[in-house]
C-alpha atoms as a PDB file:
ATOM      1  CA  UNK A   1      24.362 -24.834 -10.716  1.00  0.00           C
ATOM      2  CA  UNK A   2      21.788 -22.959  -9.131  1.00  0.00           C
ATOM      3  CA  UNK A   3      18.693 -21.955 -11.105  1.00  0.00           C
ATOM      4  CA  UNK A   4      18.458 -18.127 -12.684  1.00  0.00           C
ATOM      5  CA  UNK A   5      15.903 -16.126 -11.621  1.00  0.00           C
ATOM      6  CA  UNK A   6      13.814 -14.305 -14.451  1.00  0.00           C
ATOM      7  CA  UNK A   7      13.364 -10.744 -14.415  1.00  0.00           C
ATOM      8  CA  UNK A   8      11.745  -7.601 -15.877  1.00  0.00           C
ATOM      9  CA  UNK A   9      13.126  -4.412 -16.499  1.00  0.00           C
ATOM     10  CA  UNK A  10      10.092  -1.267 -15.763  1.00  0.00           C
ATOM     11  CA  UNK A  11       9.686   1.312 -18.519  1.00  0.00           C
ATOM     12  CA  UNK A  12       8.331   4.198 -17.758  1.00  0.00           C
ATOM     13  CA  UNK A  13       4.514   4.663 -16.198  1.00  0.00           C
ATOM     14  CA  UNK A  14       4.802   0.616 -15.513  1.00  0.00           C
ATOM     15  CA  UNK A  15       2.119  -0.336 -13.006  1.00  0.00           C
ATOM     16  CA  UNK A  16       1.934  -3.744 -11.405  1.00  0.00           C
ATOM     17  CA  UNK A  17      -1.308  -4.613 -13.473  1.00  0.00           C
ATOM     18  CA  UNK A  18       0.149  -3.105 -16.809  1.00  0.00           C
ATOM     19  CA  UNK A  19       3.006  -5.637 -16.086  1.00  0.00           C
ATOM     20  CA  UNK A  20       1.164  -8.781 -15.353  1.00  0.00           C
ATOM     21  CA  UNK A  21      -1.252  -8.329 -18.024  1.00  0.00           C
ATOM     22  CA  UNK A  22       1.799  -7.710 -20.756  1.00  0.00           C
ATOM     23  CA  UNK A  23       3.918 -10.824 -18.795  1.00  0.00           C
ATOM     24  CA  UNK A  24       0.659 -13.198 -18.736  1.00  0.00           C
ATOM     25  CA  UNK A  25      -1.928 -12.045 -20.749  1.00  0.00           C
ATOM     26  CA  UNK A  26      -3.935 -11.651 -17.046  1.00  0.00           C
ATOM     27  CA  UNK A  27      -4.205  -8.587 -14.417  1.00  0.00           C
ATOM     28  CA  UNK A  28      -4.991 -11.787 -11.820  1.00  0.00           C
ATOM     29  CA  UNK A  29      -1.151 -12.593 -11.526  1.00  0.00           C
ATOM     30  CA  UNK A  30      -0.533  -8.809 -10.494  1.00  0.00           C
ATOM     31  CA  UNK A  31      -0.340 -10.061  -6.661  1.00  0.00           C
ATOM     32  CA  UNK A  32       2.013 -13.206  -7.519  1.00  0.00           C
ATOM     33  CA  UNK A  33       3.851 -10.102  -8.928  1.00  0.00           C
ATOM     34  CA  UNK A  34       4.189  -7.844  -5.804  1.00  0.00           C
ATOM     35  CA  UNK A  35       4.203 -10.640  -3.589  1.00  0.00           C
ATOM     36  CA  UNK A  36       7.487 -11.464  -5.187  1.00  0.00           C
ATOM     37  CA  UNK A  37       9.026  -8.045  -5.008  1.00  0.00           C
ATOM     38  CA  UNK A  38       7.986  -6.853  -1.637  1.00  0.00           C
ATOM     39  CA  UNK A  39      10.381  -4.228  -1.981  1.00  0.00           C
ATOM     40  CA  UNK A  40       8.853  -2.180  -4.222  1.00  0.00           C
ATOM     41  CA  UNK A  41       4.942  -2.811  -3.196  1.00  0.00           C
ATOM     42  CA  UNK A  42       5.034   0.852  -2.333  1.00  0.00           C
ATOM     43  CA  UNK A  43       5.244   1.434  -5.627  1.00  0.00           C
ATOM     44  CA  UNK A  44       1.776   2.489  -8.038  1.00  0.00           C
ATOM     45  CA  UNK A  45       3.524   3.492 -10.975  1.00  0.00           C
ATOM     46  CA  UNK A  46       6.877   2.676 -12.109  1.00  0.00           C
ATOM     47  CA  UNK A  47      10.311   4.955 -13.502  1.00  0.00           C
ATOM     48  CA  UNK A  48      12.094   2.763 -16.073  1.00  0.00           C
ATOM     49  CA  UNK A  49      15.217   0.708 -15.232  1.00  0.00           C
ATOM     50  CA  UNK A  50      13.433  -1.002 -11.817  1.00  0.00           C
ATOM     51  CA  UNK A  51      14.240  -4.739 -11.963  1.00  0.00           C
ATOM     52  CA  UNK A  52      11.166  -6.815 -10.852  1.00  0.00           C
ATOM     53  CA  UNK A  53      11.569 -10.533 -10.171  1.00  0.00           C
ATOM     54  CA  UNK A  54       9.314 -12.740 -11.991  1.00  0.00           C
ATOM     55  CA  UNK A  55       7.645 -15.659  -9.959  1.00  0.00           C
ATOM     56  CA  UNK A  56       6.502 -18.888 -11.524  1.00  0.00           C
ATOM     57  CA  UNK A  57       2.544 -18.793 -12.429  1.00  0.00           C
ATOM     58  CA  UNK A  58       0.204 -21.364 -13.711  1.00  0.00           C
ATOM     59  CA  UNK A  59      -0.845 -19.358 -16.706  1.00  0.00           C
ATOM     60  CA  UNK A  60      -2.839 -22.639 -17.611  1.00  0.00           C
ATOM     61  CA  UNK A  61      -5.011 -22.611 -14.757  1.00  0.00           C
ATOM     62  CA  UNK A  62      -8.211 -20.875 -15.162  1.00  0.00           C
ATOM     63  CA  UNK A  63     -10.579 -20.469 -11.623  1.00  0.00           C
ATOM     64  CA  UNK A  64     -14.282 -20.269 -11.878  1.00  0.00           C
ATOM     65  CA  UNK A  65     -13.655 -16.620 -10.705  1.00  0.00           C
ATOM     66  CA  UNK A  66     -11.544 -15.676 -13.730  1.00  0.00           C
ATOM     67  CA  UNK A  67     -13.925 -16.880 -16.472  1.00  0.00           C
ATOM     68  CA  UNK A  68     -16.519 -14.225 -17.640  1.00  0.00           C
ATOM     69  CA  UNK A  69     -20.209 -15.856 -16.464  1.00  0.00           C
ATOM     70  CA  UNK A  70     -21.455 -17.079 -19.772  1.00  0.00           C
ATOM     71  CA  UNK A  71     -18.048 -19.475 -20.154  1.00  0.00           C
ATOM     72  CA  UNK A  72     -18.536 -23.104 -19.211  1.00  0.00           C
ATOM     73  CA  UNK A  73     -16.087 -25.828 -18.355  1.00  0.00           C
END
């Protein structure tokens, strides 16, 4: 049985940041996001009804980068 893919349906004035931040609580994941619909990386904001495949993220994986200064490990 072969795994289902999980997917997001645009509304209206959807932008790949919006998205990611709403999916993941993080803008970072926006590229994991386009990079998995190539299709559509033309695309700055969204009509409704565009289905956008979701790729896998490590939501628990924080970088140095994404941590504001004054947060230590």
């Amino acid at each position: 049985m072969a795994a289902q893919t999980k997917t997001y349906r645009t509304i209206q004035g959807d932008a790949w940041d919006a998205i990611a931040y709403r999916l993941w609580e993080e803008e970072r994941f926006m590229a994991d996001l386009m990079a998995a619909n190539p299709e559509h990386a033309d695309v700055l904001v969204f009509p409704a009804g565009v289905i956008l495949a979701l790729p896998t993220v490590d939501v628990s994986a924080k970088t140095a980068s994404s941590l504001p200064p004054w947060v230590t490990s």
